[in-house]
C-alpha atoms as a PDB file:
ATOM      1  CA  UNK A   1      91.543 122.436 158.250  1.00  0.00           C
ATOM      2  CA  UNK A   2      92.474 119.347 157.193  1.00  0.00           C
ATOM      3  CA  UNK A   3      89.253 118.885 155.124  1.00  0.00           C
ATOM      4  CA  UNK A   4      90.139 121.642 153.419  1.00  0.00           C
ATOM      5  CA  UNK A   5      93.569 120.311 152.401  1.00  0.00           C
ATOM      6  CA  UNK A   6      92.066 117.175 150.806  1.00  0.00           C
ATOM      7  CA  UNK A   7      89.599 118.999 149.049  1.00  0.00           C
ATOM      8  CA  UNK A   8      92.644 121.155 147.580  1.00  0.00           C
ATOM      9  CA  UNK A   9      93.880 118.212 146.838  1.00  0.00           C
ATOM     10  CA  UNK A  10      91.626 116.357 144.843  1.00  0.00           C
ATOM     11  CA  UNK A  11      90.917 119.910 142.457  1.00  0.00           C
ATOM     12  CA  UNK A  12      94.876 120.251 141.846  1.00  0.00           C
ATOM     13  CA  UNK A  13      94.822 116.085 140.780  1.00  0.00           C
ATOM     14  CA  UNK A  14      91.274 116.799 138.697  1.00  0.00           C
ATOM     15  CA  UNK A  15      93.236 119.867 137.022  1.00  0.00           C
ATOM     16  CA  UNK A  16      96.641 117.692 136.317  1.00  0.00           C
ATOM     17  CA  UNK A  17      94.304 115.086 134.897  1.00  0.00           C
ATOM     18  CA  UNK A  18      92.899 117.785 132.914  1.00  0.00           C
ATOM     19  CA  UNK A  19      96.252 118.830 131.479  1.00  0.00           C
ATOM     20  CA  UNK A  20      97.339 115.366 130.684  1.00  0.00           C
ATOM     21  CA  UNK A  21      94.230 114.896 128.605  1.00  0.00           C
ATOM     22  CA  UNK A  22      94.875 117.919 126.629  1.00  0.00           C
ATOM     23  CA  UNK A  23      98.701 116.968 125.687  1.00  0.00           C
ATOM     24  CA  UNK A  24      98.414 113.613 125.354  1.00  0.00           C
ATOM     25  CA  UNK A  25      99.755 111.468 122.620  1.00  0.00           C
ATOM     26  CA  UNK A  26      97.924 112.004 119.096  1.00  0.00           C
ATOM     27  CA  UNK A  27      96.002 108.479 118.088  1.00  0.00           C
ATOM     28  CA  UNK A  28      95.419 106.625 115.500  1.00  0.00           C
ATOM     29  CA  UNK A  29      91.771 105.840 114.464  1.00  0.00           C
ATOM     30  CA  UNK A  30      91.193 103.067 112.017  1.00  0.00           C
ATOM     31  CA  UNK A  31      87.892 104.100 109.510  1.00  0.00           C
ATOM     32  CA  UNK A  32      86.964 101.906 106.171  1.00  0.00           C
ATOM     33  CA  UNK A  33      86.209 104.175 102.798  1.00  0.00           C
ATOM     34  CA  UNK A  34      84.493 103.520  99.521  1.00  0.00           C
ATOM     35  CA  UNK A  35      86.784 103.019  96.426  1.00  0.00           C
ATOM     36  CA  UNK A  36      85.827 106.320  94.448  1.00  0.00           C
ATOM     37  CA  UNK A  37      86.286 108.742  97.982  1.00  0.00           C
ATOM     38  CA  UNK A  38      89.608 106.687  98.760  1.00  0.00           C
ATOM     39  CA  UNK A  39      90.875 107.632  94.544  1.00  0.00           C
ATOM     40  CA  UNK A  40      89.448 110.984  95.127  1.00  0.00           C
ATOM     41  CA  UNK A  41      91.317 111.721  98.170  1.00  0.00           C
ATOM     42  CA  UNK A  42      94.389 109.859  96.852  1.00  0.00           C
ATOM     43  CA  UNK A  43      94.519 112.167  93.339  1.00  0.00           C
ATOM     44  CA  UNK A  44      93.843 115.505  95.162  1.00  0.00           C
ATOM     45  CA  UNK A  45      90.500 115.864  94.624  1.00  0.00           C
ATOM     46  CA  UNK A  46      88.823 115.399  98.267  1.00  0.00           C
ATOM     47  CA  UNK A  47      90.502 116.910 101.527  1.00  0.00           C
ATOM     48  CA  UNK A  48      88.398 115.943 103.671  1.00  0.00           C
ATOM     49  CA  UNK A  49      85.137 114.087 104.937  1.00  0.00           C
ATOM     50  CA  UNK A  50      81.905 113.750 107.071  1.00  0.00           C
ATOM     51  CA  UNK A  51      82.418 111.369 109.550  1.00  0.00           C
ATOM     52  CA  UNK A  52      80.080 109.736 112.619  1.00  0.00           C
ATOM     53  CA  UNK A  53      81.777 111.184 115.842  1.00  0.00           C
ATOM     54  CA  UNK A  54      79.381 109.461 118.293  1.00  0.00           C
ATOM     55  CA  UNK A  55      82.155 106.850 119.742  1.00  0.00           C
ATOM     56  CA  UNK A  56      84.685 108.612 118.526  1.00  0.00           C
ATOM     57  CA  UNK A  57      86.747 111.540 119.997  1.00  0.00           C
ATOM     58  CA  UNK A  58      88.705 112.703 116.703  1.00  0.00           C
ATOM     59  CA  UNK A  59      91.431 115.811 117.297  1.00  0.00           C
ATOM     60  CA  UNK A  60      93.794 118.093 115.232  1.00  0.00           C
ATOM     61  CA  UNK A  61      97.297 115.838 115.196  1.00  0.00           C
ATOM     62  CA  UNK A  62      95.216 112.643 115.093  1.00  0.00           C
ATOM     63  CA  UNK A  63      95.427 110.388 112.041  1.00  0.00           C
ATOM     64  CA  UNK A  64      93.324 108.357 110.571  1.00  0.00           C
ATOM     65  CA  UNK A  65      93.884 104.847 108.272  1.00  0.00           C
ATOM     66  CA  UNK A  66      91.141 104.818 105.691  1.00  0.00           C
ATOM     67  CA  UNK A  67      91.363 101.432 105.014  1.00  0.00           C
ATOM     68  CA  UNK A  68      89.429 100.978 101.247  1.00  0.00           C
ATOM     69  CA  UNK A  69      86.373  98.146 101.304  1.00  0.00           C
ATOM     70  CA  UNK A  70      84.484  97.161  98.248  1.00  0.00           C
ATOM     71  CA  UNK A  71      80.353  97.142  97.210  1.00  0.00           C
ATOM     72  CA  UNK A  72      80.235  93.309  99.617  1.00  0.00           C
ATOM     73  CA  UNK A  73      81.728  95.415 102.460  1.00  0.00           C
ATOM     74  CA  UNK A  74      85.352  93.175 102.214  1.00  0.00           C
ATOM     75  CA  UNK A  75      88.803  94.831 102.525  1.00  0.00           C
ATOM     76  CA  UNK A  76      90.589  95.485  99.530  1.00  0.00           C
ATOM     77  CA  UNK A  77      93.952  95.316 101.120  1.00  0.00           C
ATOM     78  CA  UNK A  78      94.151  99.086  99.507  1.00  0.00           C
ATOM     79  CA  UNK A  79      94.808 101.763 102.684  1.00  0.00           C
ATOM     80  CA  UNK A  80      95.895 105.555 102.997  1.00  0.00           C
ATOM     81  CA  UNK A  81      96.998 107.251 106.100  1.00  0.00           C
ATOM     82  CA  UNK A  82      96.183 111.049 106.471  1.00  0.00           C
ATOM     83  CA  UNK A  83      96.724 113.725 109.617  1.00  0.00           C
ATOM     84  CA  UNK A  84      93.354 115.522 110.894  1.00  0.00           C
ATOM     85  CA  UNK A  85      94.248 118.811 110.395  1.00  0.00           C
ATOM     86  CA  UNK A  86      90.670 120.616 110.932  1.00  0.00           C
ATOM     87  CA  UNK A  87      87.848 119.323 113.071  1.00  0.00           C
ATOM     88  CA  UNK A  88      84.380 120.888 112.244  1.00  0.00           C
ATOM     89  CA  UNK A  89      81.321 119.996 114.837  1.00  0.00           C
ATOM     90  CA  UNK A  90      78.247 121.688 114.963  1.00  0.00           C
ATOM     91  CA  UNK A  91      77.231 124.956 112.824  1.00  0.00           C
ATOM     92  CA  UNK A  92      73.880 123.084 111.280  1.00  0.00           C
ATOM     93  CA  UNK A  93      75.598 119.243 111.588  1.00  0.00           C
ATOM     94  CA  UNK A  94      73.883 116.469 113.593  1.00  0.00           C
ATOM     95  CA  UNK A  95      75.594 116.621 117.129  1.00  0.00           C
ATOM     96  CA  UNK A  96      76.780 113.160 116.274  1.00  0.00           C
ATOM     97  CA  UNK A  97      78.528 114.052 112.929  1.00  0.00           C
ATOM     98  CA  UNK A  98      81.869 116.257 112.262  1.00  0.00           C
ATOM     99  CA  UNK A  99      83.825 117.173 109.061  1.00  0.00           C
ATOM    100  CA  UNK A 100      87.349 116.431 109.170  1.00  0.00           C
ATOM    101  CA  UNK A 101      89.761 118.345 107.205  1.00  0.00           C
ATOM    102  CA  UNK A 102      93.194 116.166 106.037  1.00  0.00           C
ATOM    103  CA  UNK A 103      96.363 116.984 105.637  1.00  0.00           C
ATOM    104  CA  UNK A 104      98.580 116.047 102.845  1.00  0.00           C
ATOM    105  CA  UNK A 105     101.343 113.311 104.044  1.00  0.00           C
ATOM    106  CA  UNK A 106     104.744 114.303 104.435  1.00  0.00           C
ATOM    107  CA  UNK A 107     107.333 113.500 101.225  1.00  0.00           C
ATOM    108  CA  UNK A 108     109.332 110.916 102.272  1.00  0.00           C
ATOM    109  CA  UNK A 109     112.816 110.091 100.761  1.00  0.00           C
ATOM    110  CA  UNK A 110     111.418 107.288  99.072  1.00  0.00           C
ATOM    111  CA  UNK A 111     108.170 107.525  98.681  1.00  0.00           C
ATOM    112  CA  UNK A 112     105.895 104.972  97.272  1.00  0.00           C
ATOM    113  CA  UNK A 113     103.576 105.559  94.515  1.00  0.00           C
ATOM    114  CA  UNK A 114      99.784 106.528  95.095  1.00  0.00           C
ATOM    115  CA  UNK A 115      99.072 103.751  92.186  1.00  0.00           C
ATOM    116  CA  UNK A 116     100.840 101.991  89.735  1.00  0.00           C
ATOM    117  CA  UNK A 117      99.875 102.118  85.727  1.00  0.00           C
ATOM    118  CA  UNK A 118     100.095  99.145  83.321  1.00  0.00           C
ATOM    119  CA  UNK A 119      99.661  99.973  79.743  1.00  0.00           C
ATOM    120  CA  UNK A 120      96.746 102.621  80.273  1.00  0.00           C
ATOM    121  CA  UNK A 121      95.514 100.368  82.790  1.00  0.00           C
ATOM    122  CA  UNK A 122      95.578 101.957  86.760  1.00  0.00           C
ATOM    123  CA  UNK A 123      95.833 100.381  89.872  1.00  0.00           C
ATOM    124  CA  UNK A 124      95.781 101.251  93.644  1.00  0.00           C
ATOM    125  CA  UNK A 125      97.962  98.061  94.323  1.00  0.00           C
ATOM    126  CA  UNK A 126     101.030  96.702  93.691  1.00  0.00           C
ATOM    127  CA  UNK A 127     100.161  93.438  93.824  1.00  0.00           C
ATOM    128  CA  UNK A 128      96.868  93.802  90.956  1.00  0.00           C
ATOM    129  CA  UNK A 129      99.826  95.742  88.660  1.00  0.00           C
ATOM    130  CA  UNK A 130     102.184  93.065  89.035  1.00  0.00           C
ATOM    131  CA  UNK A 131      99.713  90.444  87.994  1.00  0.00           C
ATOM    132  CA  UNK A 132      98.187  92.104  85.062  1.00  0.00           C
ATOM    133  CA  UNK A 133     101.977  92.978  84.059  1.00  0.00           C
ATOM    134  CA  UNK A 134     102.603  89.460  84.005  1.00  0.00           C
ATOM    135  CA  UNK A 135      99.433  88.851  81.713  1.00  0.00           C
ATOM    136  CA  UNK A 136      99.716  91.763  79.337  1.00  0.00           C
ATOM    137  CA  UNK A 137     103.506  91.594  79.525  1.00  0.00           C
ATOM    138  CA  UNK A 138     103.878  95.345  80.120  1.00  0.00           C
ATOM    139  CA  UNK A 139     105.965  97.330  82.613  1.00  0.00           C
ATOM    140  CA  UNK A 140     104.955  98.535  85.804  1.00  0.00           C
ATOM    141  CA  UNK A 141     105.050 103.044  86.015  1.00  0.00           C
ATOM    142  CA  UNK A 142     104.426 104.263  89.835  1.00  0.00           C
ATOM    143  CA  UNK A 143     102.193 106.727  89.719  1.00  0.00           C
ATOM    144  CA  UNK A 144     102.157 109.792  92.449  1.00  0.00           C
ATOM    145  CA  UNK A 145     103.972 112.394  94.272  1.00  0.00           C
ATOM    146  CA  UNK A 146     107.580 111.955  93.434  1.00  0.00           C
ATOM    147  CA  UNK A 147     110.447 113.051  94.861  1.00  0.00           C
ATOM    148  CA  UNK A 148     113.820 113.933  92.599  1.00  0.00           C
ATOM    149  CA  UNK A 149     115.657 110.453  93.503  1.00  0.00           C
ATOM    150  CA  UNK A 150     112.355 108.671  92.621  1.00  0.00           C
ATOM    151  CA  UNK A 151     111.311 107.164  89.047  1.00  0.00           C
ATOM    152  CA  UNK A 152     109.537 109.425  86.637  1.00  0.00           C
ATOM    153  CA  UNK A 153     105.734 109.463  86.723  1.00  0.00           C
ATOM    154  CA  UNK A 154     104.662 108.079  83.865  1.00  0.00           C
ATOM    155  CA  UNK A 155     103.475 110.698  81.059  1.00  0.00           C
ATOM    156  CA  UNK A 156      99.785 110.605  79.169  1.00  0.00           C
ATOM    157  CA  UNK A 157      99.542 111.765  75.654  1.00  0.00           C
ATOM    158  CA  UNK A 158      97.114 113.944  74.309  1.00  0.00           C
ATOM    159  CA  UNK A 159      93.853 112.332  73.546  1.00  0.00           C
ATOM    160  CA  UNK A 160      94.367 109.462  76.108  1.00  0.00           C
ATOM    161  CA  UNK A 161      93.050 109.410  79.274  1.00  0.00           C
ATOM    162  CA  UNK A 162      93.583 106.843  82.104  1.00  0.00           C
ATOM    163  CA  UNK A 163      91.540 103.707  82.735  1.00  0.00           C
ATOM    164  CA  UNK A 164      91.056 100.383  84.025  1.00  0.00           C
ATOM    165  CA  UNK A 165      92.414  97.462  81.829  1.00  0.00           C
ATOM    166  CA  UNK A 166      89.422  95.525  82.744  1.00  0.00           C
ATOM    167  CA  UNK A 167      85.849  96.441  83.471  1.00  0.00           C
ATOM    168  CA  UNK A 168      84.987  94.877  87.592  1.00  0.00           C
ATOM    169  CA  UNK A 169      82.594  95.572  90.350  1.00  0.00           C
ATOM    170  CA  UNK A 170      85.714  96.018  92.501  1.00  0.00           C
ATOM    171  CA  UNK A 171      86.486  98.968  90.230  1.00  0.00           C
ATOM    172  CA  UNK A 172      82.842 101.097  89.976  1.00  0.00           C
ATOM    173  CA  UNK A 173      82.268  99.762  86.568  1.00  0.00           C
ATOM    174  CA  UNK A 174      79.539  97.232  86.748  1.00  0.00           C
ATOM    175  CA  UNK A 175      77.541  99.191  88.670  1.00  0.00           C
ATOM    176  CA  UNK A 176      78.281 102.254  86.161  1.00  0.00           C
ATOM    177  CA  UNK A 177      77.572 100.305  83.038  1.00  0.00           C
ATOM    178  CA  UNK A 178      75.467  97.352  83.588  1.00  0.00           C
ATOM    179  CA  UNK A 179      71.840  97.627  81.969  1.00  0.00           C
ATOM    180  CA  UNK A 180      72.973 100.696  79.864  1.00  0.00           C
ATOM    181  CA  UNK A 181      73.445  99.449  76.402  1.00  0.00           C
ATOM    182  CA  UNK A 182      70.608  98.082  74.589  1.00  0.00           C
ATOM    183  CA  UNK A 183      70.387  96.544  70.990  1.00  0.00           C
ATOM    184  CA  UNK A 184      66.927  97.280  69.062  1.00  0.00           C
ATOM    185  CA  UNK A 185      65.687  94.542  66.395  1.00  0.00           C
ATOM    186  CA  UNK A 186      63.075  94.739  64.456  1.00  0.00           C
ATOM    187  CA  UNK A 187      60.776  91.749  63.816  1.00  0.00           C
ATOM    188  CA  UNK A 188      57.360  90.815  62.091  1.00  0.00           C
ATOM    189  CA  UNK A 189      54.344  90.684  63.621  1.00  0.00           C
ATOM    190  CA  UNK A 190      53.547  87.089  64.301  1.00  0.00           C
ATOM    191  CA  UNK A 191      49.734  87.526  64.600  1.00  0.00           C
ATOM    192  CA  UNK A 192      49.863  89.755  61.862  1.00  0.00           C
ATOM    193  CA  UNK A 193      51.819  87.430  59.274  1.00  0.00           C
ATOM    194  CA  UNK A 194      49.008  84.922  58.882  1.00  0.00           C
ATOM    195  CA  UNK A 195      46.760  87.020  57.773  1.00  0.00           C
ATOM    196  CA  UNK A 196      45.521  87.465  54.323  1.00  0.00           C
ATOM    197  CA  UNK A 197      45.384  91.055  54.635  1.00  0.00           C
ATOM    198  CA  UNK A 198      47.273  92.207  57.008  1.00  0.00           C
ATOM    199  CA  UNK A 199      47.129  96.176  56.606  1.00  0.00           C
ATOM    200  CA  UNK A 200      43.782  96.503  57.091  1.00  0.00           C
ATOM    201  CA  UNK A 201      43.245  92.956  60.030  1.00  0.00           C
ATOM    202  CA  UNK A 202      46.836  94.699  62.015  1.00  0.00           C
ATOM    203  CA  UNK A 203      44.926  98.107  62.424  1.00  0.00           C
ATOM    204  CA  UNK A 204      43.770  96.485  66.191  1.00  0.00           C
ATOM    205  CA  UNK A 205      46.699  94.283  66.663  1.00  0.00           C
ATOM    206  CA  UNK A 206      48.014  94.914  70.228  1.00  0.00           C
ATOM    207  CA  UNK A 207      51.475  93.807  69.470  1.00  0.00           C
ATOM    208  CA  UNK A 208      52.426  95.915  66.836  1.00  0.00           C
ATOM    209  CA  UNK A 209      49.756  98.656  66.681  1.00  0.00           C
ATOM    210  CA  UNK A 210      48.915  98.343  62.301  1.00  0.00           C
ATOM    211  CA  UNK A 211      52.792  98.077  61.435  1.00  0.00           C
ATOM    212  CA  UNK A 212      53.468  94.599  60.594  1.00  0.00           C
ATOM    213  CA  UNK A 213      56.251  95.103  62.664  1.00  0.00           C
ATOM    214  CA  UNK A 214      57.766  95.880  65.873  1.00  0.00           C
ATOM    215  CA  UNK A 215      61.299  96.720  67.728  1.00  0.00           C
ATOM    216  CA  UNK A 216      62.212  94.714  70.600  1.00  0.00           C
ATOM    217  CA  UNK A 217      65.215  95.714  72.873  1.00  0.00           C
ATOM    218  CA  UNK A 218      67.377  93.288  74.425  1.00  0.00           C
ATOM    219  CA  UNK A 219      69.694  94.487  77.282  1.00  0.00           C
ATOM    220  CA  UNK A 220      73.525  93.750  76.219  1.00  0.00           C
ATOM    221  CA  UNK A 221      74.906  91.551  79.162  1.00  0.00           C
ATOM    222  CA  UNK A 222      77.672  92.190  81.489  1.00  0.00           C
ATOM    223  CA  UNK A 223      80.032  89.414  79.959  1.00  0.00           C
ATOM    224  CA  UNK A 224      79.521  91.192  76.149  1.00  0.00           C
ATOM    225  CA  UNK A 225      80.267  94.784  77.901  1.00  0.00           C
ATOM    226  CA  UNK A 226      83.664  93.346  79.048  1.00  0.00           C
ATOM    227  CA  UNK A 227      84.555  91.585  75.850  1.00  0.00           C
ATOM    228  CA  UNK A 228      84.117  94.585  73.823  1.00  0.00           C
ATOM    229  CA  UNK A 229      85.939  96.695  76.416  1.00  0.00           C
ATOM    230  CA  UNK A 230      88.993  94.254  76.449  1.00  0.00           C
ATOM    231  CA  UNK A 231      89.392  93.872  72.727  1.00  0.00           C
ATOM    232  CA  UNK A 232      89.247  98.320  73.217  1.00  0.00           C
ATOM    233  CA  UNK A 233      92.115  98.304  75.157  1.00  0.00           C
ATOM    234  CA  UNK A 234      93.777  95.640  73.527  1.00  0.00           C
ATOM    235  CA  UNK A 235      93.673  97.418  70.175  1.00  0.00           C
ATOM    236  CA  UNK A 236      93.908 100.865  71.386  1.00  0.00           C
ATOM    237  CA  UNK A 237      95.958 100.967  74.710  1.00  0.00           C
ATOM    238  CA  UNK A 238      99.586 102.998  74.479  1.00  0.00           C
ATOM    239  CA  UNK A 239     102.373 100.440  74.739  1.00  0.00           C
ATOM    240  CA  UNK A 240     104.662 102.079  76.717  1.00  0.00           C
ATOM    241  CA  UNK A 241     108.615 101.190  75.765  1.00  0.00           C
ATOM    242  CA  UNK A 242     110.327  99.006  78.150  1.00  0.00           C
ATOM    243  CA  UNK A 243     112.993 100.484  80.300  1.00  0.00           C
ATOM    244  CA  UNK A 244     116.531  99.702  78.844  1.00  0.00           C
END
């Protein structure tokens, strides 16, 4: 008989366990995300992700801080907090992968911007905007959810678009436009310019096939990209007024 009690027992404390487990506490789990899925999930775009569950026991109420990391793998200092709203396992994933559906944050009374626009420029923080505000002498606009007692989001006319002031790897663009642009010159064949006659001699020439001539292409560089990018937005950029 009194085996039996401590065997009761031990399944009632298993099953209270097993209750506490189920209503405990929601937790924070702290996950690093690329640039371009952080803006995508930041503008709308994304609401949610594939994530490795393996070591990780994510649940609806949870939240997660996606804290953004650049192409070296190095914090950005740029983060975004979002509730796990929907947990997906299984149903053709890898048993060690889930898709987790976000919820949007709650408005707050005073919200702070998603990003922060200089000129045309945009910026996912404060503290890059205030420093190329400084340079460009421009205003700082918040950009993002607003809520009535908040400052306007800034407007974009038709025909411009939003983008960065300057061209970095921090920012996608090296890797988008490096090696893209190419300039083609045309030059004369140097084996084929000594010749007496060189119409009928360049018919075999290897270098420029009977032409007299041939088009090399030289690879713009990364520095010339920028240049011509900055003196873009320089000319082109919308000054915004400044705020009486």
């Amino acid at each position: 008989m009194p085996t039996e009690n401590r065997s009761s027992t031990i399944e009632q404390h298993d099953h209270i366990e097993g209750i506490i487990d189920m209503v405990s506490a929601p937790r924070e789990h702290e996950l690093k995300i690329r640039q371009t899925p952080l803006a995508d999930l930041l503008i709308g775009l994304k609401t949610g992700e594939v994530r490795d569950c393996s070591d990780r026991d994510f649940a609806v109420g949870d939240t997660v801080l996606l804290r953004e990391i650049d192409d070296a793998r190095e914090y950005t200092g740029t983060v975004a907090r979002r509730t796990i709203t929907h947990v997906q396992k299984h149903y053709g994933l890898p048993d060690h992968l889930c898709v987790l559906s976000y919820g949007q944050p709650a408005p707050q009374p005073h919200p702070d911007p998603l990003a922060w626009m200089v000129g045309t420029a945009i910026w996912w923080t404060k503290e890059e905007a205030e420093r190329d505000a400084a340079a460009a002498r421009l205003p700082v606009v918040g950009l993002g959810p607003m809520t009535e007692s908040s400052a306007p989001a800034a407007s974009i006319p038709d025909g411009y678009c939003l983008m960065p002031r300057r061209l970095t790897a921090e920012n996608g663009a090296k890797a988008l436009l490096l090696g893209e642009f190419k300039l083609e010159v045309i030059r004369e064949c140097p084996e084929c310019l000594e010749l007496e006659e060189p119409a009928e001699s360049c018919e075999i020439c290897e270098i420029c096939d009977g032409e007299g001539e041939y088009a090399q292409r030289h690879t713009i560089p990364w520095d010339k990209i920028k240049f011509i990018y900055s003196e873009a937005v320089k000319g082109l950029a919308l000054q915004p007024s400044a705020a009486p």
